[in-house]
Protein backbone atom coordinates (compact mmCIF):
# COMPACT_ATOMS: atom_id res chain seq x y z
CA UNK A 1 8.88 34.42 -42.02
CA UNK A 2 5.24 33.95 -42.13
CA UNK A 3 2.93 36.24 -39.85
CA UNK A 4 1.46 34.28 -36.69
CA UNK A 5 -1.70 36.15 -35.22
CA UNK A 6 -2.03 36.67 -31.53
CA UNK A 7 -4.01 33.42 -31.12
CA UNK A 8 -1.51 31.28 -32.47
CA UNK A 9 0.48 30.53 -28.82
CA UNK A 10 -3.28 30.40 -27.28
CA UNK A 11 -4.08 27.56 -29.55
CA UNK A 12 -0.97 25.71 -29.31
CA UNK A 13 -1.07 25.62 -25.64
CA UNK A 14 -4.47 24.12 -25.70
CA UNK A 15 -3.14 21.48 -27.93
CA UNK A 16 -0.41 20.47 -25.71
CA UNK A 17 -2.66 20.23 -22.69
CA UNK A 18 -4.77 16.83 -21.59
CA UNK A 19 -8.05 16.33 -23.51
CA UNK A 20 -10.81 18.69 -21.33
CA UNK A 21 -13.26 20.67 -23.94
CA UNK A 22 -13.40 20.76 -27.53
CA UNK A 23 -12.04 23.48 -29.23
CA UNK A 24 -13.82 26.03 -31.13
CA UNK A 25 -11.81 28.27 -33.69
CA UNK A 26 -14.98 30.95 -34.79
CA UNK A 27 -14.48 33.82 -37.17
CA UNK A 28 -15.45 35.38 -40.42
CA UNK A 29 -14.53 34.20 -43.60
CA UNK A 30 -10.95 34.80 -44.47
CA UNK A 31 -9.33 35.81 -41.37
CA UNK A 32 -6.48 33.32 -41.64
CA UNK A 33 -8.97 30.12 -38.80
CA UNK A 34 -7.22 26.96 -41.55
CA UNK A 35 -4.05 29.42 -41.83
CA UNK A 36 -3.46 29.32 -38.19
CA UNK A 37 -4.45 25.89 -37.54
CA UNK A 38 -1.93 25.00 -39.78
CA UNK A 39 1.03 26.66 -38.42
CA UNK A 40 0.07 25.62 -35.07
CA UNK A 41 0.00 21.56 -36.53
CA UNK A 42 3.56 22.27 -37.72
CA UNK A 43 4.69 23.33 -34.40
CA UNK A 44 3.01 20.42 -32.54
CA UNK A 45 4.64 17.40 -32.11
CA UNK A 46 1.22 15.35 -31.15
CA UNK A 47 0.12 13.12 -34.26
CA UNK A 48 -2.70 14.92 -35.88
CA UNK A 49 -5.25 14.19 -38.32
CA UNK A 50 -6.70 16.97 -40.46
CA UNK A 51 -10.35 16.63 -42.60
CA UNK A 52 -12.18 19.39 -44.29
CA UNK A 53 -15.84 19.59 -44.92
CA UNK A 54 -15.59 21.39 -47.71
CA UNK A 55 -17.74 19.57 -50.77
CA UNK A 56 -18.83 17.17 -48.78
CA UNK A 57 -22.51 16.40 -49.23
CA UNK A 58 -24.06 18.29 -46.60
CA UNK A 59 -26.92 15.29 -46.06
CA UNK A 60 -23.62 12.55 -45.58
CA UNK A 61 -24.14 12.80 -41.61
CA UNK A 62 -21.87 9.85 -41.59
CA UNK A 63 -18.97 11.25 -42.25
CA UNK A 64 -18.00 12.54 -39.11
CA UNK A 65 -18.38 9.84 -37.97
CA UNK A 66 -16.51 7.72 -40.69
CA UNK A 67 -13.31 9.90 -40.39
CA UNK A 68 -13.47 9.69 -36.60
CA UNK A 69 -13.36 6.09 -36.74
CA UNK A 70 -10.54 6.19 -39.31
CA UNK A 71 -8.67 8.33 -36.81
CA UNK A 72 -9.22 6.31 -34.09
CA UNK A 73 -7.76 2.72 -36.18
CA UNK A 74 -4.78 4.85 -37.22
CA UNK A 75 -3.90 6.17 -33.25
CA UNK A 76 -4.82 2.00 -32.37
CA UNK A 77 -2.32 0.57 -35.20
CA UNK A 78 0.28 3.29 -35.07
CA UNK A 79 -0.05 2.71 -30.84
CA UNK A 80 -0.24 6.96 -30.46
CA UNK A 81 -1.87 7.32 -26.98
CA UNK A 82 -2.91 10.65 -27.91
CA UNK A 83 -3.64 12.87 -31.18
CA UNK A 84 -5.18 15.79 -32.77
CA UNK A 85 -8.11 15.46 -34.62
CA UNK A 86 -9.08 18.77 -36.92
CA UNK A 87 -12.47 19.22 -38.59
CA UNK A 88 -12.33 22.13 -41.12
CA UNK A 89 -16.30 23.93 -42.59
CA UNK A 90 -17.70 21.49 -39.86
CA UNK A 91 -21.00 23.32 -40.29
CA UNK A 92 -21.68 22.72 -43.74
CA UNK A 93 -22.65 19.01 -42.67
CA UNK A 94 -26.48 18.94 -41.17
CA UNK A 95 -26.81 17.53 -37.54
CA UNK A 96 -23.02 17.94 -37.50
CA UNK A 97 -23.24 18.78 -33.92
CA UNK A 98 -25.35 15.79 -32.83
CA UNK A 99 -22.50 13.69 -33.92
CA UNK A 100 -19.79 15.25 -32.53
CA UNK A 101 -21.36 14.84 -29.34
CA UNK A 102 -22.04 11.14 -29.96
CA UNK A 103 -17.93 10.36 -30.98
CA UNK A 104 -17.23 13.03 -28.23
CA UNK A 105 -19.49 11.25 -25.20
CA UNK A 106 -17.52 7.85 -26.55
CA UNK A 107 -13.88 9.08 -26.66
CA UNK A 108 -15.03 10.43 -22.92
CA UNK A 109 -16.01 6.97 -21.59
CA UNK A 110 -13.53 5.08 -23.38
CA UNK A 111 -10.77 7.43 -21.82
CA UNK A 112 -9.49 8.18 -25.63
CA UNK A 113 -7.26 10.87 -25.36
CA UNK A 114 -8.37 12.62 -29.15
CA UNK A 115 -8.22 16.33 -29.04
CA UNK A 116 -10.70 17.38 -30.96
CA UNK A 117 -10.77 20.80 -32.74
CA UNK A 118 -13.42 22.25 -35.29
CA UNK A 119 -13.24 25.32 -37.41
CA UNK A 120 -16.34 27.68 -38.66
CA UNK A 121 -18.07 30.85 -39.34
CA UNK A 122 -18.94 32.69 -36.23
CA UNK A 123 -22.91 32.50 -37.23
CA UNK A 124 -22.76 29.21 -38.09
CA UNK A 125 -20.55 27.61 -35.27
CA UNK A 126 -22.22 29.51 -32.67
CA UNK A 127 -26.01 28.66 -33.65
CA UNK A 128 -28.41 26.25 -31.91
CA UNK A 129 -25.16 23.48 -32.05
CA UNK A 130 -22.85 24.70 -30.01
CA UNK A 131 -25.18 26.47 -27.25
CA UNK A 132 -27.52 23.14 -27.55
CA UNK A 133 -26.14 19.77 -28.22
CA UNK A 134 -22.53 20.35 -27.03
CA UNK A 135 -23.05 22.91 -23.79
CA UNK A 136 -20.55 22.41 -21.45
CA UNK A 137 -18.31 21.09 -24.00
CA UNK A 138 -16.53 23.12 -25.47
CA UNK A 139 -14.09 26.46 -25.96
CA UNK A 140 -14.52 28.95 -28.02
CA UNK A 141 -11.43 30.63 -29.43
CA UNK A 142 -12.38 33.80 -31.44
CA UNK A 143 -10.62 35.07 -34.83
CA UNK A 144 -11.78 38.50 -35.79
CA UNK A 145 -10.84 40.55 -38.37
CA UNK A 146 -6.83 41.97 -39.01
CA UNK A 147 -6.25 45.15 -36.30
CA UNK A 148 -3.76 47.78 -37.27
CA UNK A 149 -1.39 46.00 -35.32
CA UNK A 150 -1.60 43.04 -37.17
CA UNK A 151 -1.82 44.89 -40.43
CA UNK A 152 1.38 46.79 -39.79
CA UNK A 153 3.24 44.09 -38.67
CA UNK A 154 2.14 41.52 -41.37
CA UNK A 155 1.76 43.62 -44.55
CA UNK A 156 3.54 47.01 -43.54
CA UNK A 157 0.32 48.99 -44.05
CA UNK A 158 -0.20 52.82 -42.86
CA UNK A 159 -2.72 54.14 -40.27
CA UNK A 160 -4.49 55.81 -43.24
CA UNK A 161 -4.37 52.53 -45.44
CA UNK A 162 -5.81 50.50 -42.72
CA UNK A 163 -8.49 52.80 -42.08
CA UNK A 164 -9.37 53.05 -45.80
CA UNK A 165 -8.96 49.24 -47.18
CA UNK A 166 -9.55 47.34 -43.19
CA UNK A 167 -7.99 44.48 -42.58
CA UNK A 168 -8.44 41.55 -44.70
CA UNK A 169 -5.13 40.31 -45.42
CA UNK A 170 -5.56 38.59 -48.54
CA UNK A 171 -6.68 42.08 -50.19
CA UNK A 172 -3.38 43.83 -48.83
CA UNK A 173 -1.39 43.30 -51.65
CA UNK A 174 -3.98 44.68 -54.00
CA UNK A 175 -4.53 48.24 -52.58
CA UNK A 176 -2.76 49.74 -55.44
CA UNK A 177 -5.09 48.53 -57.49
CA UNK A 178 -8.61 49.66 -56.52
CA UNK A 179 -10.82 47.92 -59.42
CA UNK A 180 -8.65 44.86 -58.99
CA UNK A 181 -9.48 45.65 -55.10
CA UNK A 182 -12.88 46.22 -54.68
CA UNK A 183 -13.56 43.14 -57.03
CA UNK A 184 -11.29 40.79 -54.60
CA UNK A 185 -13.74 42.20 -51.85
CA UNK A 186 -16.77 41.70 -53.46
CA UNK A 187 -16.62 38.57 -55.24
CA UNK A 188 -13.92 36.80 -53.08
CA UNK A 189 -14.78 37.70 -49.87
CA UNK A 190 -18.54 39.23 -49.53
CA UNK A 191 -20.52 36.69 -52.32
CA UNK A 192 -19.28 33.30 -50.67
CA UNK A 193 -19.96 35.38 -47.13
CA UNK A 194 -23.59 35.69 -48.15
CA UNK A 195 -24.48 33.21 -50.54
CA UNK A 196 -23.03 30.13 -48.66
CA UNK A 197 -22.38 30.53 -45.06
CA UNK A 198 -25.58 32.62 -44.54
CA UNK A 199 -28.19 32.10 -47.25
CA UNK A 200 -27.86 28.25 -47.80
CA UNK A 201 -27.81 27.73 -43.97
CA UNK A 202 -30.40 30.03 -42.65
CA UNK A 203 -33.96 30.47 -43.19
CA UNK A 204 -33.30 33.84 -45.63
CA UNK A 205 -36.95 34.43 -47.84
CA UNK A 206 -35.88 36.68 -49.13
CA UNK A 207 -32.06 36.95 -50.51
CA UNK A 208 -31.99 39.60 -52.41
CA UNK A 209 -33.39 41.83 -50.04
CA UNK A 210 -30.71 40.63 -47.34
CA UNK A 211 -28.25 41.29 -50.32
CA UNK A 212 -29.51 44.79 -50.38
CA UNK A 213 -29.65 45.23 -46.98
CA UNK A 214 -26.32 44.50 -46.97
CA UNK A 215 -24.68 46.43 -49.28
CA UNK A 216 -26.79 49.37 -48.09
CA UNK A 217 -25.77 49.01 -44.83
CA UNK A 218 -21.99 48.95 -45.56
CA UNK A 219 -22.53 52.04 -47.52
CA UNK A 220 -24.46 54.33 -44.49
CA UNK A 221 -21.33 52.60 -42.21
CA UNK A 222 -21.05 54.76 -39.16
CA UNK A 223 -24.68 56.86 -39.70
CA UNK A 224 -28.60 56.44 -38.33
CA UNK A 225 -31.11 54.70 -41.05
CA UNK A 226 -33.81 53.73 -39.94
CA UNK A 227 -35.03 50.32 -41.10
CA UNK A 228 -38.49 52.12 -42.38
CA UNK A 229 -36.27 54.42 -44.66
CA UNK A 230 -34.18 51.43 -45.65
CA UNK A 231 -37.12 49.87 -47.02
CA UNK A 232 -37.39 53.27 -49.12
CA UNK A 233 -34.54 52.42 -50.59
CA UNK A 234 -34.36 48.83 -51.38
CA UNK A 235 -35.80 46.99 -54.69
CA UNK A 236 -37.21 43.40 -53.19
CA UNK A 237 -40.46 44.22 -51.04
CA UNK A 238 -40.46 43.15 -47.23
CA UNK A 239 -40.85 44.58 -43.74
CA UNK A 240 -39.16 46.09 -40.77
CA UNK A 241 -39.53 43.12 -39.18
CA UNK A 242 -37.72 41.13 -41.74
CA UNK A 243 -35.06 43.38 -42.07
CA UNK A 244 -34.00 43.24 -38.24
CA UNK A 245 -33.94 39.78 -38.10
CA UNK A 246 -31.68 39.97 -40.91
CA UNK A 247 -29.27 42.64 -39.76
CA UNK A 248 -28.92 40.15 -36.70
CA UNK A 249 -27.91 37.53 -38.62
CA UNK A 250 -25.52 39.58 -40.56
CA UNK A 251 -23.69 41.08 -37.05
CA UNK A 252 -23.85 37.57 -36.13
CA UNK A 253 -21.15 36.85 -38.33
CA UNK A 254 -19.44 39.86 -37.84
CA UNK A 255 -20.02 41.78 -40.93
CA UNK A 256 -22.89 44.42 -40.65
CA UNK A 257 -24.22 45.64 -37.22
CA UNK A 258 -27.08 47.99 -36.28
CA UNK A 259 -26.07 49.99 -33.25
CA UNK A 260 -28.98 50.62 -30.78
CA UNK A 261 -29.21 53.90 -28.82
CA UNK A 262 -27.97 53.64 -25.58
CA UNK A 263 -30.88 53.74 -22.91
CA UNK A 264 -31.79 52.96 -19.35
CA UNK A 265 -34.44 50.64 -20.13
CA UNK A 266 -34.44 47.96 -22.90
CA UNK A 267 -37.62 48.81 -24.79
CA UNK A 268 -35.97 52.91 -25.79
CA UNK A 269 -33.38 50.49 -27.20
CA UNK A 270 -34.92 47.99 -29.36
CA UNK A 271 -37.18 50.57 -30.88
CA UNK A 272 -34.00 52.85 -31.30
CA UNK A 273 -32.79 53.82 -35.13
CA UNK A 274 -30.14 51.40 -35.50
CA UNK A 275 -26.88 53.17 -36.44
CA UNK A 276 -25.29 50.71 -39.41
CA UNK A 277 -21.76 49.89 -38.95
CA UNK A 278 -19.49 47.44 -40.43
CA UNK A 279 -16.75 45.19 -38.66
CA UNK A 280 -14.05 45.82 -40.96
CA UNK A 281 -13.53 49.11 -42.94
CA UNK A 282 -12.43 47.27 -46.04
CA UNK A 283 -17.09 46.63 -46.69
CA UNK A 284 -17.72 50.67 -45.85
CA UNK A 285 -14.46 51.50 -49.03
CA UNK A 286 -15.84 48.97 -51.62
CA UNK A 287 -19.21 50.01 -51.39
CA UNK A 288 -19.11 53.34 -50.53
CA UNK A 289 -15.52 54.76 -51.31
CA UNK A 290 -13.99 56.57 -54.97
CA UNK A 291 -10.10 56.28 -54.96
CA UNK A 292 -8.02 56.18 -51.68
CA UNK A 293 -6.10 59.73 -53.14
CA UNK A 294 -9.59 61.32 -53.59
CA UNK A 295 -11.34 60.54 -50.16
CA UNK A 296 -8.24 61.04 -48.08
CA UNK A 297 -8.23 64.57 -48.85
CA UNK A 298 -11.82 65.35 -48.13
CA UNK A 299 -12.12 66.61 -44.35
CA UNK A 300 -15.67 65.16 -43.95
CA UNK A 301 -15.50 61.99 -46.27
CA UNK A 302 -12.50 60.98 -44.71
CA UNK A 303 -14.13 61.61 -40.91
CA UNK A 304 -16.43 59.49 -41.80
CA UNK A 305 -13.77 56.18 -42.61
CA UNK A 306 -12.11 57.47 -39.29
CA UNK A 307 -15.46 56.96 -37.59
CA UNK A 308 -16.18 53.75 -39.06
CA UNK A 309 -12.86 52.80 -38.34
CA UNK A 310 -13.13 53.05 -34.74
CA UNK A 311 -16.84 51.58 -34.51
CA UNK A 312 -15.21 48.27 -36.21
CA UNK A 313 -12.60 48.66 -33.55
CA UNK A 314 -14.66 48.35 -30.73
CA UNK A 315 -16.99 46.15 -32.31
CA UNK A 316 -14.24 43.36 -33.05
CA UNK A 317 -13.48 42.74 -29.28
CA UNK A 318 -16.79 43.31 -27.70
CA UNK A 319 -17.17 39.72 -27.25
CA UNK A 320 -13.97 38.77 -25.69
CA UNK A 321 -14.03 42.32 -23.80
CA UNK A 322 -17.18 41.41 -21.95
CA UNK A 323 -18.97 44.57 -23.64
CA UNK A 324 -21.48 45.85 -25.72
CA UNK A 325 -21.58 49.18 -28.05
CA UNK A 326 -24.10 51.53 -28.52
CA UNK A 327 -24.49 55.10 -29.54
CA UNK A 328 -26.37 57.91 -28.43
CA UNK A 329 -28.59 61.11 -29.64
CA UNK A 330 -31.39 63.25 -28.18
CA UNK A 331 -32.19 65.68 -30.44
CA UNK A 332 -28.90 67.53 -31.80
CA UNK A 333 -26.69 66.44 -29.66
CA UNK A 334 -24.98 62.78 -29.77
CA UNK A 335 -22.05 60.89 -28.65
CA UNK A 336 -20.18 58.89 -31.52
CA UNK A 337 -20.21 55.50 -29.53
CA UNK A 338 -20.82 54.26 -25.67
CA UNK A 339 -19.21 51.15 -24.59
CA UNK A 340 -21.24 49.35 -22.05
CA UNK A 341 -19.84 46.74 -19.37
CA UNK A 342 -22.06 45.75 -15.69
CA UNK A 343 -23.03 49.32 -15.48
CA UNK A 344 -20.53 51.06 -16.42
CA UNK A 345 -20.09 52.75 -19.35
CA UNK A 346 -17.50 54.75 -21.51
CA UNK A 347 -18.61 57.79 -23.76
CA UNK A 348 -15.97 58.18 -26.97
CA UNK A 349 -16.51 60.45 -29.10
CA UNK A 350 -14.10 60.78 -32.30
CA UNK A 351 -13.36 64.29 -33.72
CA UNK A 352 -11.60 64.56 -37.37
CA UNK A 353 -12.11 66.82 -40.16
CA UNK A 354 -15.58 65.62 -40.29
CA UNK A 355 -16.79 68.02 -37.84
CA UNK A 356 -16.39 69.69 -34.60
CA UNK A 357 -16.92 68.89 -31.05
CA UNK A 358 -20.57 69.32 -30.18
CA UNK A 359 -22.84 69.54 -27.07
CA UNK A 360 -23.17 65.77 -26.87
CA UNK A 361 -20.62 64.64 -24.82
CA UNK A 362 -21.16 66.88 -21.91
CA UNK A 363 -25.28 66.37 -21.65
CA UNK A 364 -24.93 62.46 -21.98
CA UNK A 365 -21.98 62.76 -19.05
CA UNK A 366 -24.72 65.27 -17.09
CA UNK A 367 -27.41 62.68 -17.76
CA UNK A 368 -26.03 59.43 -17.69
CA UNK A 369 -22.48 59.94 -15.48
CA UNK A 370 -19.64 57.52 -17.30
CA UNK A 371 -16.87 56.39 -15.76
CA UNK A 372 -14.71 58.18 -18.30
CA UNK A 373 -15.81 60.33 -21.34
CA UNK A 374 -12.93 60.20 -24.19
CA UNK A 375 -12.37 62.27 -27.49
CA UNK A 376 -10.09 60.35 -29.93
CA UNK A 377 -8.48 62.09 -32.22
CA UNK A 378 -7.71 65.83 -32.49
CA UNK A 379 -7.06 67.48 -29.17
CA UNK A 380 -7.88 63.63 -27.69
CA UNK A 381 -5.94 60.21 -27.58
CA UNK A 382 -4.24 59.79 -31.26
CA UNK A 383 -5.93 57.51 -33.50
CA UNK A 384 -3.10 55.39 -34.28
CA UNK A 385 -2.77 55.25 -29.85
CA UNK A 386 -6.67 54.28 -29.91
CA UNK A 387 -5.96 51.51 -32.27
CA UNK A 388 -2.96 49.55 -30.43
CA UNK A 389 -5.42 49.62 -26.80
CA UNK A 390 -7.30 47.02 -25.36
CA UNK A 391 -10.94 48.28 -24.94
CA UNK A 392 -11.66 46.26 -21.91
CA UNK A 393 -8.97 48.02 -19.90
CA UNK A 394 -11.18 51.14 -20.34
CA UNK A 395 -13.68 49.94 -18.26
């Protein structure tokens, strides 16, 4: 039986229902957005109609609207007074959005009842088209990357293996194979990540340097850099400047994030070091990690996956959870990560064999008073507990 994700009865439903918004499916590459869409086509019983951008010339504006036209003769001749219409890599055509809002406004007025669903990288869907041209629109539905729920349930996989390889399901059945692994991850997954859905559609100068960046920040997953010390270490001159703006575009699409310290005011935050961390463990192991067998029974190499692990965590349902995440240091003492809702925030701070408890958690809890202040792991909630809750219902 093939494995549905969670968003599979969400999108269904929203099929079945009369035409009101269009329908966003948003998420990194290789997820499972055309996987789902087509398991929830096979379970519909509306006519559909399913194009992909894909090799398309990005300059043929027209064919949106050629295909919507050809969907529309084929509901008129086949006398279907409703249907799906699917748009796969919508945002590899330019201006895409300005037609989609043209056919959109016209199916509106016309009282055409042609669902209309697109599918795209989370940068790229969510950039000046969506927010811009078709405000008030549309739905976003959100894919993220494979949870240990998921994981389990899909490919069988271990606490310890989901921490160590993440949770990109095409890579699952290569984890006994770490060259044939890590290659999968970087060539399959990471080069058509960068190359295509963020260098050829954003203004990048300078792409090797966001390639280093990049690769250096999957590697220092779950520690402070600051971007002055990155440039240290990276080949391709630039600036700090530059390098922030690309470390936003990289957490944009859910990849590579810099953590800010956690502050009362905005400015202590922006000019915070950013703490790198990546959205799915799977970037920290190929860049960073030896064998599985060899870091798993290192205390402090293996606290640091754990760590990462649960930064991804919290990172992959910030959006939908109404939150953000931060971390937080004065001096020695620090708290691993603070989750931050309307005022009120969370303190979690993971303990493993990397280290200790330390004085952090009590001083930011004297200074900053969280509604709850949680160790996970040892002598705290169990990872593989942590894992299977919803963050929101923290707050």
């Amino acid at each position: 039986m093939e494995y549905k994700r969670p968003q599979f009865a969400e999108v269904l439903e929203r099929m079945n229902e009369p035409r009101k918004f269009i329908q966003v499916l948003a998420g990194p590459r290789q997820v499972g957005k055309s996987t789902l869409i087509d398991q929830v086509l096979e379970e519909c019983t509306l006519p559909h109609y399913l194009y992909n951008a894909d090799g398309v010339d990005e300059n043929d504006t027209d064919w949106i609207r050629r295909i919507w036209e050809s969907a529309r003769i084929q509901m008129d001749t086949r006398q279907q007074t409703e249907a799906i219409l699917v748009i796969d890599e919508i945002q590899k055509i330019k201006r895409w959005s300005e037609i989609v809002k043209r056919e959109w406004d016209a199916d509106t007025r016309n009282r055409r009842q042609l669902k209309l669903f697109l599918l795209g990288s989370s940068r790229l869907m969510l950039r000046k088209g969506l927010t811009e041209s078709l405000a008030g629109r549309f739905e976003l539905i959100r894919l993220g990357h494979w949870t240990l729920q998921e994981m389990e349930d899909a490919f069988g996989l271990t606490l310890d293996e989901w921490i160590y390889y993440g949770g990109y399901p095409g890579s699952a059945s290569l984890i006994k194979d770490m060259r044939r692994w890590r290659k999968y991850i970087k060539e399959s997954l990471v080069a058509p990540a960068i190359e295509k859905d963020i260098i050829m559609t954003s203004n990048i100068y300078k792409p090797a340097l966001m390639k280093q960046l990049f690769e250096l920040g999957c590697s220092y997953s779950a520690e402070l850099l600051s971007l002055t010390k990155a440039l240290g270490q990276l080949q391709d001159a630039g600036n700090v400047t530059t390098l922030s703006s690309y470390l936003n575009i990289l957490n944009q699409c859910n990849l590579l994030a810099g953590l800010q310290k956690y502050a009362n005011d905005d400015a202590r935050r922006y000019q915070s070091v950013p703490k790198f961390q990546v959205y799915n463990n799977a970037l920290l192991t190929a860049y960073r990690g030896t064998t599985y067998d060899k870091d798993r029974i290192d205390p402090q190499i293996w606290g640091r996956w754990v760590e990462s692990a649960v930064g991804g965590y919290l990172l992959g349902d910030a959006e939908d959870g109404g939150y953000k995440v931060y971390y937080w240091r004065e001096r020695s003492d620090e708290v691993d990560y603070i989750v931050a809702s309307q005022g009120t925030a969370i303190a979690l701070e993971v303990k493993s064999g990397r280290r200790g408890m330390n004085s952090g958690l009590p001083k930011f809890c004297e200074n900053f008073h969280p509604r709850r202040a949680l160790v996970i792991g040892t002598d705290g909630i169990p990872f593989k507990e942590f894992f299977h809750m919803k963050i929101e219902d923290l707050l």
